[in-house]
Structures are given as structure tokens and as C-alpha cells.
Protein backbone atom coordinates (compact mmCIF):
# COMPACT_ATOMS: atom_id res chain seq x y z
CA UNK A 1 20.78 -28.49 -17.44
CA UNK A 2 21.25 -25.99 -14.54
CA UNK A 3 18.50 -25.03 -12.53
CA UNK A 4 15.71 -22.07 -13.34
CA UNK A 5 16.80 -18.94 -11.32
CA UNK A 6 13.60 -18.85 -9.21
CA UNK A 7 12.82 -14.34 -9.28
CA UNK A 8 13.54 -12.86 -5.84
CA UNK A 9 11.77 -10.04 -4.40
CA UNK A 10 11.21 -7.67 -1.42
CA UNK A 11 8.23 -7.22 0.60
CA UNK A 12 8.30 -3.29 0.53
CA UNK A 13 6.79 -3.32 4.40
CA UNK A 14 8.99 -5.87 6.71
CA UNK A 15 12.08 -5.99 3.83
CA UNK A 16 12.26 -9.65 3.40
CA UNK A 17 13.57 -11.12 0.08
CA UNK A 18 11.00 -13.95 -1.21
CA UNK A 19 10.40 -15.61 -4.69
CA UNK A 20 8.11 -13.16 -6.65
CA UNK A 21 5.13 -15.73 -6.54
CA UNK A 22 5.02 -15.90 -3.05
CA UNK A 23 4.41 -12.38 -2.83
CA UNK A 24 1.15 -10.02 -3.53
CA UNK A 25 2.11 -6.91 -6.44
CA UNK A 26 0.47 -3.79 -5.86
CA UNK A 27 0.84 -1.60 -9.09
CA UNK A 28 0.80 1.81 -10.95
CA UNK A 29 -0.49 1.48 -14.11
CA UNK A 30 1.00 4.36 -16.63
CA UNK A 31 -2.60 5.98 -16.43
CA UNK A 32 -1.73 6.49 -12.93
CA UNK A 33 -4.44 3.75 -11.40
CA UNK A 34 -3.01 2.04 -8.48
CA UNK A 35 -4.78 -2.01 -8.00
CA UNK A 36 -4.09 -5.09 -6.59
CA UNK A 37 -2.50 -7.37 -9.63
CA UNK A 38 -2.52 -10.99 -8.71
CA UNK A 39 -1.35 -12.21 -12.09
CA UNK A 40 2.04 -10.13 -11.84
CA UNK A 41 1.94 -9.51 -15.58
CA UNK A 42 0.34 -6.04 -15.41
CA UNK A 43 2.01 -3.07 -16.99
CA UNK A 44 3.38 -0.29 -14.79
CA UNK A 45 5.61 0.41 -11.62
CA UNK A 46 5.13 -2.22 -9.39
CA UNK A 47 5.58 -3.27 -5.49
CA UNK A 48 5.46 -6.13 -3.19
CA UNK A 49 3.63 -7.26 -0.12
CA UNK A 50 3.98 -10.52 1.43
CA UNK A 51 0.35 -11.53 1.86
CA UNK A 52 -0.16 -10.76 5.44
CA UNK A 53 -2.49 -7.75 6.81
CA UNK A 54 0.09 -6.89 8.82
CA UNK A 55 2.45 -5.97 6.25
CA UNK A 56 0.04 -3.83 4.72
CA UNK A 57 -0.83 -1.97 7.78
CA UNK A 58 2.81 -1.24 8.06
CA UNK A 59 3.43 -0.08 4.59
CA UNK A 60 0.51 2.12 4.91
CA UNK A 61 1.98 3.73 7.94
CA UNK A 62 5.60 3.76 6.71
CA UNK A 63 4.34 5.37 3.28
CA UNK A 64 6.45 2.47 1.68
CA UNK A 65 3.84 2.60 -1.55
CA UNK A 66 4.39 6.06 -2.22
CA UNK A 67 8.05 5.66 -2.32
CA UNK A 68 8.10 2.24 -4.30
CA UNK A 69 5.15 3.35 -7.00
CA UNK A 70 7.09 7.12 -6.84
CA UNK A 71 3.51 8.71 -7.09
CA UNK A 72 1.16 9.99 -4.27
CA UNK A 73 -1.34 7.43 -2.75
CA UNK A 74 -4.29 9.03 -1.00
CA UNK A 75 -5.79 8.04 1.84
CA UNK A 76 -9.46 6.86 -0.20
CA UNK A 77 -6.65 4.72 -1.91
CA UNK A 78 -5.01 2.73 1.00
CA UNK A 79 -9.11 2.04 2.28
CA UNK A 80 -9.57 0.59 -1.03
CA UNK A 81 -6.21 -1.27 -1.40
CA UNK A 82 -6.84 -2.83 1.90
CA UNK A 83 -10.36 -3.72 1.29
CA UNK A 84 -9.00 -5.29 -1.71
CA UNK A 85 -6.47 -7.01 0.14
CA UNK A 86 -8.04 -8.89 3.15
CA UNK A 87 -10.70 -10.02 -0.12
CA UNK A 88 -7.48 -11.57 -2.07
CA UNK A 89 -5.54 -11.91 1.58
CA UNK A 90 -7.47 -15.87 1.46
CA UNK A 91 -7.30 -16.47 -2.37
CA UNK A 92 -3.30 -15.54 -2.54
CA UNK A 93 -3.09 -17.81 0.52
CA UNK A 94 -4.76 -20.89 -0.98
CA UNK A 95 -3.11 -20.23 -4.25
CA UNK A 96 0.50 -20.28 -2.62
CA UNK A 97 -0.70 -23.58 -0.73
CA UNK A 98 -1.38 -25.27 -4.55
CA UNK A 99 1.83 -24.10 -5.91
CA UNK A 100 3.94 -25.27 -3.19
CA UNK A 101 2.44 -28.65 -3.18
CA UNK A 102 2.92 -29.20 -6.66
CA UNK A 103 6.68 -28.00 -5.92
CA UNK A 104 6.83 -30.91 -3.50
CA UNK A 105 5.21 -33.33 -5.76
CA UNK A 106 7.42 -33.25 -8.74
């Protein structure tokens, strides 16, 4: 059997390709709602964030949301994105830490 195509994709603030569970979707639900989806299953336009503050600071000040969710994002909207983020910032981290040790385990 060949081996699962792991999903790549790009951090939408410092441009580097990683596999999709490594990195933190922000999305655009079609009522127009823009959250923090951890479970990647969510319907609407999504983009990704690797899960450092930094990156986030960066796509705020780039605009890099607007572009990749092709809707405005208000300013009320990056405060609570961000204050969402640094909350989930620790669980994502923890959560990647599990994963890849059961990588390494099997």
C-alpha cells in the first residue's frame, strides 16, 4: 500500500507550507461570522496560521485575513480573533505535542 498523502498548507502570515494539522484555521462561515475553528471541519472560506502570536500579529498587519477569507475584517474582529488565539495558542500547542508523539510511537 502506498503511503497517505499527509494535506499541506500555508500559514497565510510567514508563507510556510506545513501539514494542515499542524496549523490553526481561522474561518468565514457563509453567514459571514469569522472564528477560530480548531476541528478544521467547519463550513466556509478558510485560512491558516501556524500557532504562534507572532504570526498573527503579522497577518493582522499585512491584512493577510482579508485577502484569504475575501471579506472585510474589522478591527473589533482581529481584538477578538487574537483574544481567541493566545486562549487556544496553549491548547493547539499541547494538542500538536500528542499527535506527534503518537506519530513517533507507531
Amino acid at each position: 500500500m502506498r503511503p497517505r498523502k499527509i494535506p499541506q498548507r500555508k500559514c497565510v502570515a510567514c508563507q510556510q507550507m506545513m501539514p494542515k494539522k499542524e496549523l490553526i484555521r481561522i474561518v468565514r462561515s457563509p453567514e459571514g461570522e469569522i472564528n477560530i475553528d480548531l476541528t478544521g471541519k467547519k463550513p466556509g472560506r478558510g485560512a491558516y496560521l501556524c500557532g504562534k502570536v507572532g504570526c498573527f500579529k503579522l497577518a493582522k498587519k499585512s491584512k493577510a485575513f482579508e485577502r484569504a477569507l475575501k471579506a472585510p475584517v474589522g478591527s473589533e474582529i482581529y481584538d477578538r480573533l487574537e483574544a481567541d488565539f493566545i486562549q487556544v495558542e496553549d491548547e493547539f500547542q499541547s494538542n500538536k505535542e500528542l499527535v506527534n508523539d503518537h506519530d513517533d510511537g507507531e
